[in-house]
Each structure stands twice: as structure tokens, then as C-alpha cells.
N, C-alpha and C. Protein backbone atom coordinates (compact mmCIF):
# COMPACT_ATOMS: atom_id res chain seq x y z
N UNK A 1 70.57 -3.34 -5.03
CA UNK A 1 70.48 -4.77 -4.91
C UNK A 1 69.55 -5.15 -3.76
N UNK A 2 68.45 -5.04 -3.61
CA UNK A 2 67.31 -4.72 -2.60
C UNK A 2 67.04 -6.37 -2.77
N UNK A 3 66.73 -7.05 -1.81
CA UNK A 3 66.18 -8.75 -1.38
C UNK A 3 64.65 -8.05 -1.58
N UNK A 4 64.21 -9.33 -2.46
CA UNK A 4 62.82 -8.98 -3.26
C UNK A 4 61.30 -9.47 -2.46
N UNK A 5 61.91 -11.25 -2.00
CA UNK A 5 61.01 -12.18 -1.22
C UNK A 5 61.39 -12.92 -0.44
N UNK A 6 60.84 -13.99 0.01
CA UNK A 6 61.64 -14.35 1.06
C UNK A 6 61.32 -16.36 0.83
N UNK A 7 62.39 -17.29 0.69
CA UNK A 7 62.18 -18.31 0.39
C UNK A 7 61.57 -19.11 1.29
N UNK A 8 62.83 -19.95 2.10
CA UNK A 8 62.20 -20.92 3.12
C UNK A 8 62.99 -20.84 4.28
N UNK A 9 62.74 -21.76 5.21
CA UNK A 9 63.38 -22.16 6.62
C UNK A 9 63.60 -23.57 6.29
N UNK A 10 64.64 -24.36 6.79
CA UNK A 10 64.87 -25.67 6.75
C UNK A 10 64.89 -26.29 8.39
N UNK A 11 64.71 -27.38 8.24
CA UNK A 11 64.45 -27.55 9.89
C UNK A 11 64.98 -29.17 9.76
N UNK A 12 65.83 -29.72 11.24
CA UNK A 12 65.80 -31.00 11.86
C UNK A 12 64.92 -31.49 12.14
N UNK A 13 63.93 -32.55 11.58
CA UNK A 13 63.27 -32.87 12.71
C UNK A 13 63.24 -34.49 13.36
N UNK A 14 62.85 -34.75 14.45
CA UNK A 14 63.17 -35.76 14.93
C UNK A 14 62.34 -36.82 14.62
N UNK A 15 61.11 -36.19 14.63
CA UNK A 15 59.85 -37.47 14.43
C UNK A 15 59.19 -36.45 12.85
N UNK A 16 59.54 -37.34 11.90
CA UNK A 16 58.83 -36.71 10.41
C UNK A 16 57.24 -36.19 10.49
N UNK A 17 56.47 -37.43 10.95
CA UNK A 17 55.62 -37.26 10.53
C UNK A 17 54.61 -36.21 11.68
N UNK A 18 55.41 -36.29 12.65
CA UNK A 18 54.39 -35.20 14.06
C UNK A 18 54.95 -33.78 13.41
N UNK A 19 55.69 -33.53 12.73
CA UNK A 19 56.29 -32.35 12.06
C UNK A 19 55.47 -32.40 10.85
N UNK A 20 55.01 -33.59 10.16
CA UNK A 20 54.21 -32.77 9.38
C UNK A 20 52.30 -32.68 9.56
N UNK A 21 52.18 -33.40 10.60
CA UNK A 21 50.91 -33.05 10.72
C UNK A 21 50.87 -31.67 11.83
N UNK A 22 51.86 -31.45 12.09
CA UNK A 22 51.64 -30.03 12.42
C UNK A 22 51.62 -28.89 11.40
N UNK A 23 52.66 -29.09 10.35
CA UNK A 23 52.41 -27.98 9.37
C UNK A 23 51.25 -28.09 8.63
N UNK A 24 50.41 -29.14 8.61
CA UNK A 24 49.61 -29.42 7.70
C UNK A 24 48.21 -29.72 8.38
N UNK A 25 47.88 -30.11 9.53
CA UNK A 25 47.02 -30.28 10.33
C UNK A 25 46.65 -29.29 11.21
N UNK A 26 47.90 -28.60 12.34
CA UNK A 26 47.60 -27.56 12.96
C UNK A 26 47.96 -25.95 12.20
N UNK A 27 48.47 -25.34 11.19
CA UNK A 27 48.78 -24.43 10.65
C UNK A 27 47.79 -24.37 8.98
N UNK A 28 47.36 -25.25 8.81
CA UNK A 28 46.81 -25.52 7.46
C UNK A 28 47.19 -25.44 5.86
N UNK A 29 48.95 -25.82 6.12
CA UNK A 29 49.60 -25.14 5.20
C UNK A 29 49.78 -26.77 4.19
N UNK A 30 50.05 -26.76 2.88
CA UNK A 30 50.46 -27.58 2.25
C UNK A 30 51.53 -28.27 2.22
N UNK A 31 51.66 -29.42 2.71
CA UNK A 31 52.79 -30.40 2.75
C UNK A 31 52.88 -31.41 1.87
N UNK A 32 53.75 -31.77 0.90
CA UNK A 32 53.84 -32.97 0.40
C UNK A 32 55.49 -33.31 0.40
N UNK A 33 55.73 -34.43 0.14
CA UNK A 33 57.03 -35.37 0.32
C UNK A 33 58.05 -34.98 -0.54
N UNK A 34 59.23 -34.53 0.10
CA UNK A 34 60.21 -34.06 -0.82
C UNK A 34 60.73 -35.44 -1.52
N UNK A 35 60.94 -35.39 -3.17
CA UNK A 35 61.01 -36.63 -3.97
C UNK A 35 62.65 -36.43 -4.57
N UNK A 36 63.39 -37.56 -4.16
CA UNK A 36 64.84 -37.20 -4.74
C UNK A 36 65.48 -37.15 -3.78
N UNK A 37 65.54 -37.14 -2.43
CA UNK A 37 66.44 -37.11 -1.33
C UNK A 37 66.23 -38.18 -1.09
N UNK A 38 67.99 -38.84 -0.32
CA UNK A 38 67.89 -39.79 0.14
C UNK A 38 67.31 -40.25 1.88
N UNK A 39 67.22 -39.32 2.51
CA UNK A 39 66.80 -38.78 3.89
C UNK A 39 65.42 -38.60 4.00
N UNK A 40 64.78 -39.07 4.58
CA UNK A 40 63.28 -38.49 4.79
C UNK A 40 62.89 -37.43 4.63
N UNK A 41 62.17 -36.85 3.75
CA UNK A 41 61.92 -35.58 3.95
C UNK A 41 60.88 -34.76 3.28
N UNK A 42 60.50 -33.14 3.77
CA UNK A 42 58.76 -32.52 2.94
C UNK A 42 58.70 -31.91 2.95
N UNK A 43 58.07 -30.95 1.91
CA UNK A 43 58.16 -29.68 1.69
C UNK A 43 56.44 -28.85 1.86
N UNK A 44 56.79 -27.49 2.75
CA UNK A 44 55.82 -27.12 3.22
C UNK A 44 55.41 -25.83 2.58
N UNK A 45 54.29 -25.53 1.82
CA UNK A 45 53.80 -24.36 0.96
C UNK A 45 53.03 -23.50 1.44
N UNK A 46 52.53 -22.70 0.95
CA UNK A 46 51.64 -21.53 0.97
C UNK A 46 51.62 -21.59 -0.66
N UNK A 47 50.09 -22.05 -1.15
CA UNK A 47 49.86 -21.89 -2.50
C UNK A 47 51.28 -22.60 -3.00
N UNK A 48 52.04 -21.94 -4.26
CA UNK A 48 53.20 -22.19 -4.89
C UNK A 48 54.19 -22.14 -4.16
N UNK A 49 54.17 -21.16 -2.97
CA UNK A 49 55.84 -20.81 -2.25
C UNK A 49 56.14 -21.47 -1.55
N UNK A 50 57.55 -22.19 -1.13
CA UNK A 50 57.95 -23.10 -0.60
C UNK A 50 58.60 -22.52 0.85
N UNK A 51 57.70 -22.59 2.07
CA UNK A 51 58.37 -22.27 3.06
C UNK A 51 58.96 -22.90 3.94
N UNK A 52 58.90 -24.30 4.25
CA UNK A 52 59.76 -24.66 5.12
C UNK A 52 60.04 -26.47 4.16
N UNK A 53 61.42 -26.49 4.44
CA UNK A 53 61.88 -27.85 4.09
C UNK A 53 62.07 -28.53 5.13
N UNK A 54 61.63 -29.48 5.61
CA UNK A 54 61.71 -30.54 6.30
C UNK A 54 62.59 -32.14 6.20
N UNK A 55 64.27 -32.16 7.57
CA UNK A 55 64.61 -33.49 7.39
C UNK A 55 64.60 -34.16 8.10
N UNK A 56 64.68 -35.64 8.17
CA UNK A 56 64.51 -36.33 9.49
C UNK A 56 65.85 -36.66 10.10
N UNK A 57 66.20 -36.16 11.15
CA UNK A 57 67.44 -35.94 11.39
C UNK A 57 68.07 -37.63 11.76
N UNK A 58 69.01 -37.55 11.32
CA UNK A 58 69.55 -38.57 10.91
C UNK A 58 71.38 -38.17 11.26
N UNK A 59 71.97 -39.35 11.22
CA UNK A 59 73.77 -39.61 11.21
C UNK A 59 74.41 -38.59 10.11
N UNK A 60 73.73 -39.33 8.90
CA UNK A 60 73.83 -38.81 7.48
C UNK A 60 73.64 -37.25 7.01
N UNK A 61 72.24 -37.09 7.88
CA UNK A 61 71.88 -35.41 7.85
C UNK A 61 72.89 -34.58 8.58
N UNK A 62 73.59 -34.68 9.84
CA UNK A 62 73.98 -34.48 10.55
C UNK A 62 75.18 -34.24 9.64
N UNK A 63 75.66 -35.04 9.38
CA UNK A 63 77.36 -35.41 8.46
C UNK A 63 77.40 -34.04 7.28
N UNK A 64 76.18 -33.92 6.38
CA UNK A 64 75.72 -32.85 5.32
C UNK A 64 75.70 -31.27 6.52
N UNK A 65 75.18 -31.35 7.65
CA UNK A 65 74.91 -29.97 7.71
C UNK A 65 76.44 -29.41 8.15
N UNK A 66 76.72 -30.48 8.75
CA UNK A 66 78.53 -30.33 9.77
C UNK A 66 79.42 -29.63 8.78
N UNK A 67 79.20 -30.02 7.58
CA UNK A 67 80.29 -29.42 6.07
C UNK A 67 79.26 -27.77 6.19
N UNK A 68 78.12 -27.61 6.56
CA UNK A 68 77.23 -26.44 6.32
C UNK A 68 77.52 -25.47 6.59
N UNK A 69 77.58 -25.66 8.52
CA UNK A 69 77.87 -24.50 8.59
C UNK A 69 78.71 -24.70 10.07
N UNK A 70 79.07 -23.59 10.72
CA UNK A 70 80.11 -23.42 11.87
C UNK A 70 79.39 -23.60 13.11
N UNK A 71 80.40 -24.56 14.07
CA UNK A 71 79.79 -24.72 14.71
C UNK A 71 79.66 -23.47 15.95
N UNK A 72 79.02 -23.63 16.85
CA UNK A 72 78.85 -22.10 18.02
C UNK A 72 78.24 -22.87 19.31
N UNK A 73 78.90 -22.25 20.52
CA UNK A 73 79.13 -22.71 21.63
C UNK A 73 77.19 -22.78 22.26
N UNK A 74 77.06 -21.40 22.36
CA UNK A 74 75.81 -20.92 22.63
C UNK A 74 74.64 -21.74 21.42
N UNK A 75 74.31 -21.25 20.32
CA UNK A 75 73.45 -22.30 19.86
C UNK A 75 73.65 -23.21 19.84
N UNK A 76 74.45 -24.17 19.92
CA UNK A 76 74.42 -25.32 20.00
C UNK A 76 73.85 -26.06 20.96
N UNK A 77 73.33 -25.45 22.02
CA UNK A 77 72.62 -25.96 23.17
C UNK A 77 71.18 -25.54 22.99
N UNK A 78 71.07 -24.91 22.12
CA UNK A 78 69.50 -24.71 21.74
C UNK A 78 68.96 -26.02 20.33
N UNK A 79 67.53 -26.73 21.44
CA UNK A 79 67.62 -28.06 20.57
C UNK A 79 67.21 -27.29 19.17
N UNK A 80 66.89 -26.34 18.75
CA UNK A 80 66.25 -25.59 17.49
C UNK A 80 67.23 -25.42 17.01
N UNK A 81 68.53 -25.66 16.96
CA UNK A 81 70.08 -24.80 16.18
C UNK A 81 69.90 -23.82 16.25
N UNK A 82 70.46 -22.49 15.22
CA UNK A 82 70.35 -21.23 15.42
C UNK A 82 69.09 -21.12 15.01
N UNK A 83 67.72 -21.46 14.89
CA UNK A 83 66.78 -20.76 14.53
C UNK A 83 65.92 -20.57 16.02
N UNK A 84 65.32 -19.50 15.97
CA UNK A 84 64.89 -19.23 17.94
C UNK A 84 63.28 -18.82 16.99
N UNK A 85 63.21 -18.29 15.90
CA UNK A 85 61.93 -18.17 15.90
C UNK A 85 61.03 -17.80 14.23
N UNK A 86 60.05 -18.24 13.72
CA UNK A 86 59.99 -17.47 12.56
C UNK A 86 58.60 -17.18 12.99
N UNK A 87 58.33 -16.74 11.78
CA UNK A 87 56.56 -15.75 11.53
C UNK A 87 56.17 -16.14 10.11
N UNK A 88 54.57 -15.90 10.18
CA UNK A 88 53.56 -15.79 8.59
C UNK A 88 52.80 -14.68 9.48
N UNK A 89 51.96 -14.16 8.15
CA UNK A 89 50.90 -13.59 8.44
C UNK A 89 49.69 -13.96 7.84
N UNK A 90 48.59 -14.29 8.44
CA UNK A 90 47.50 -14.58 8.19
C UNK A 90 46.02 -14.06 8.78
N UNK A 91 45.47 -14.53 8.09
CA UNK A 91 43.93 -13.63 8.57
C UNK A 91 42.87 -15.05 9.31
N UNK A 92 41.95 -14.99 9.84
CA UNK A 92 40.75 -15.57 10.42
C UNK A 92 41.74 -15.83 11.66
N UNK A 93 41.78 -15.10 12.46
CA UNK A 93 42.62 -15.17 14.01
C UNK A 93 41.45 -16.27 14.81
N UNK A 94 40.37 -16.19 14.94
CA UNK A 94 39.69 -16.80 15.81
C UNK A 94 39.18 -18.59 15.27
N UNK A 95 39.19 -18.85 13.76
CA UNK A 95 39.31 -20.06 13.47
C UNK A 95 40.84 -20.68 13.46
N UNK A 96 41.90 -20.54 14.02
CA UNK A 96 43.53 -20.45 13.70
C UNK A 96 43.18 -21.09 15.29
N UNK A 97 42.65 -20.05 16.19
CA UNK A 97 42.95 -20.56 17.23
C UNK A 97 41.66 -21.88 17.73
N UNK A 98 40.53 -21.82 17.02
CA UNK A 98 40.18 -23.08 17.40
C UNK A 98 40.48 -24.19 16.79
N UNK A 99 41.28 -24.10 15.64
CA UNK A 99 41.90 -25.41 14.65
C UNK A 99 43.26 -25.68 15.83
N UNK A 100 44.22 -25.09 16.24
CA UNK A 100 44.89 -25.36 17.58
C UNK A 100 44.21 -25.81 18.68
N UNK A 101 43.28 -25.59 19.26
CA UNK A 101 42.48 -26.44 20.03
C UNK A 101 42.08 -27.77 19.59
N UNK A 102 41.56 -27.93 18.64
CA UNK A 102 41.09 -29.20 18.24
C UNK A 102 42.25 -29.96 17.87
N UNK A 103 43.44 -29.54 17.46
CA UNK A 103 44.35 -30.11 17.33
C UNK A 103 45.60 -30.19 18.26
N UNK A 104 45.15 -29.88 19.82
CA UNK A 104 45.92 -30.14 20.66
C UNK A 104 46.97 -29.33 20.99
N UNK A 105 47.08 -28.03 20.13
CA UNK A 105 48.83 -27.17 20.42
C UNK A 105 48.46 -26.51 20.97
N UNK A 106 48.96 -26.31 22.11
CA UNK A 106 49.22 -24.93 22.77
C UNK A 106 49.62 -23.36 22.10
N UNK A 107 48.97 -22.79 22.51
CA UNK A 107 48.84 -21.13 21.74
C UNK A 107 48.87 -19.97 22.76
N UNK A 108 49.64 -19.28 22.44
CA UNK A 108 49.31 -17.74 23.58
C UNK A 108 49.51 -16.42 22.63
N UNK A 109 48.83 -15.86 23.53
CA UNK A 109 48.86 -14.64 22.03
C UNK A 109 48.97 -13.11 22.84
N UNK A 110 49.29 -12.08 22.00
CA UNK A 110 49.82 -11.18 22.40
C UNK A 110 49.11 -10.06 21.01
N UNK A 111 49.41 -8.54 21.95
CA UNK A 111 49.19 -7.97 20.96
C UNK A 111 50.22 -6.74 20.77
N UNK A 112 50.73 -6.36 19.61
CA UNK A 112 52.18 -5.57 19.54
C UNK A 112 51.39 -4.19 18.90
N UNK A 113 52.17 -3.26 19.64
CA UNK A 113 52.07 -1.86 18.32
C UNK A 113 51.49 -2.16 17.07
N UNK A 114 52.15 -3.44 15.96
CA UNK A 114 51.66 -3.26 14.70
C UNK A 114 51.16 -4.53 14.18
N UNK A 115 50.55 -5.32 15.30
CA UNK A 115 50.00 -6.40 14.83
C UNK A 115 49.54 -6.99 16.10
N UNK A 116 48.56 -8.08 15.65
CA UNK A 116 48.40 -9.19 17.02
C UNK A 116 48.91 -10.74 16.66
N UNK A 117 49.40 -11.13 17.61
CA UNK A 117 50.01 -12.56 17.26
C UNK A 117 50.09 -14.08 18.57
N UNK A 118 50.06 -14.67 17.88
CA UNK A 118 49.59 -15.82 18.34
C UNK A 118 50.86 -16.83 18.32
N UNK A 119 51.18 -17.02 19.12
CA UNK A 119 52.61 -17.96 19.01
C UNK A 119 52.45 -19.94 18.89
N UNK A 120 53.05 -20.94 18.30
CA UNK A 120 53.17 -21.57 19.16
C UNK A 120 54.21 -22.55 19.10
N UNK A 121 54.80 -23.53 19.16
CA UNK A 121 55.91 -24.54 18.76
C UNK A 121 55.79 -25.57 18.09
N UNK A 122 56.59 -25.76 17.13
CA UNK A 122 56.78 -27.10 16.33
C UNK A 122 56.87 -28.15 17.16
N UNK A 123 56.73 -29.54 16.59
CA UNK A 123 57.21 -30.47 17.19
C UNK A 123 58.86 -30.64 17.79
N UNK A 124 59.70 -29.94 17.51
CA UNK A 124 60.92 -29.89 17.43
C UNK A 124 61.29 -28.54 18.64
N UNK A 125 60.22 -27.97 18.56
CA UNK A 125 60.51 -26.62 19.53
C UNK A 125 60.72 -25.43 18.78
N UNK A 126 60.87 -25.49 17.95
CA UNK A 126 60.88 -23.96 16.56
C UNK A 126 59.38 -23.09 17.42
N UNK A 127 59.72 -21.96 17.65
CA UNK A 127 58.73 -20.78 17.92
C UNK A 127 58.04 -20.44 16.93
N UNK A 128 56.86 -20.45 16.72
CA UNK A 128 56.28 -20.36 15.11
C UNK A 128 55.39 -19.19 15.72
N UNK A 129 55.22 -17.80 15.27
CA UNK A 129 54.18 -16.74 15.24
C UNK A 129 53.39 -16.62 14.31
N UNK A 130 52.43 -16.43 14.38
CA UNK A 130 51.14 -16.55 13.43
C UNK A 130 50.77 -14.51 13.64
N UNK A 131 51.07 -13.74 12.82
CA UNK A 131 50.49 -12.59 13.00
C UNK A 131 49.75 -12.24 12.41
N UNK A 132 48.41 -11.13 12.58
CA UNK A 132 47.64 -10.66 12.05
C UNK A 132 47.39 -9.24 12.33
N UNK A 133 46.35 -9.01 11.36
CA UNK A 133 46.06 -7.62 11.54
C UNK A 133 45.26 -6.77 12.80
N UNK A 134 45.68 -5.96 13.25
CA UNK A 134 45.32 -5.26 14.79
C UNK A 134 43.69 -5.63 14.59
N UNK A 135 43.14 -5.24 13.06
CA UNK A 135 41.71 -5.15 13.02
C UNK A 135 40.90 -6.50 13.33
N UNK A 136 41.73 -7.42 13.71
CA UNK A 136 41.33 -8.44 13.78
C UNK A 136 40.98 -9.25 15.61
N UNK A 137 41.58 -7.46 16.24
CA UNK A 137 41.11 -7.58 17.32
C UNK A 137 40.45 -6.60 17.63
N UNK A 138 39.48 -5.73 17.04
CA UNK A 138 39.49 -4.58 17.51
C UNK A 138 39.97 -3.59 17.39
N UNK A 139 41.17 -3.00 16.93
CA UNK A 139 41.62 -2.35 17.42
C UNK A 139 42.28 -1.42 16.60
């Protein structure tokens, strides 16, 4: 029973639309408006795959996630809930980081044993890593 792919991340967010011109402005990923909810909300792609759902946190949202899931002492003081961090992998490392420049986000980057990566935060504070291939530094 082996997990095949990997779906999405769902996220709070406070201000809709600085959440989505970040997925869609600074990351270059496809966003359009989730249709059928009563809550603000958008869904963020790669081609067909749906990776992150986006809500505008709200009384109402709040009320839906509370039935969700349990609450915890420790995350709960993290404004991200339990999520501390996700990843993509992508290629053109050096246009990634001047589309973050021109678009104002802060970026720091690192390089690991089996990749190089580039970090930076959502509007909300979500840790977002951008990794790529070592060859893409050299190396």
C-alpha cells in the first residue's frame, strides 16, 4: 500500500489577496478562485496538480477547522498552525531569485548534500523552500 503522489497543503490566510499574489506573482505558480465555497478562497497549481488551497481566515473558517482537528499547546502558538514548512522543486535557480527581487520577498539560500535551496515566507509566515538541482550551482 505504498503513497503514490502527493496532493496539497491548505493554509489560513489573513489577507487573500497578498497570499495570492505571492503564489502567483512571486513563485509563478497558477492561481485561480476556488468556486463553491462560501469563504473566500483559491486554488494554487502546478500545470493540473492542485497544491495549495487557500482560506481567508474567518469566525466561520475557524468554527470548520475546530471540528478538524485537535487542538495542541505548542502549535498553537505558531501563527502557521502545525505547518513549520513545505518544499517544490524547480529548475532556473537564478531567474526564481531575481523574480523575488523584483517582487520584493526576501530569499536566503543554502546548499544541502542533495540539493540547493532557496527559502522564503508566505504572507502568513509558512516557510516555503524552493529546491533544485546541485548542478544548478556548480556542483
Amino acid at each position: 500500500m505504498p503513497i503514490t503522489d502527493w496532493d496539497h497543503y491548505t493554509l489560513r490566510t489573513r489577507d487573500i489577496e497578498a497570499s495570492w499574489r505571492f503564489y502567483e506573482k512571486g513563485l509563478g505558480l497558477d492561481v485561480r478562485k476556488r468556486e463553491g465555497f462560501p469563504i473566500p478562497a483559491f486554488i494554487v497549481s502546478i500545470g493540473t496538480r492542485e497544491v495549495v488551497h487557500g482560506f481567508l481566515a474567518s469566525e466561520d473558517l475557524e468554527k470548520v477547522f475546530a471540528r478538524m482537528a485537535p487542538k495542541d499547546e505548542e502549535t498553537a502558538k505558531w501563527p502557521t498552525g502545525r505547518i513549520q514548512h513545505v518544499e517544490f522543486w524547480a529548475t532556473g535557480l537564478n531567474e526564481m531569485k531575481a523574480n523575488f527581487d523584483r517582487e520584493g520577498i526576501a530569499w536566503t539560500e543554502r546548499s544541502l548534500p542533495d540539493k540547493h535551496q532557496v527559502g522564503v515566507h508566505d504572507p502568513d509566515g509558512i516557510e516555503v523552500n524552493i529546491n533544485y538541482p546541485l548542478s544548478e550551482v556548480g556542483k
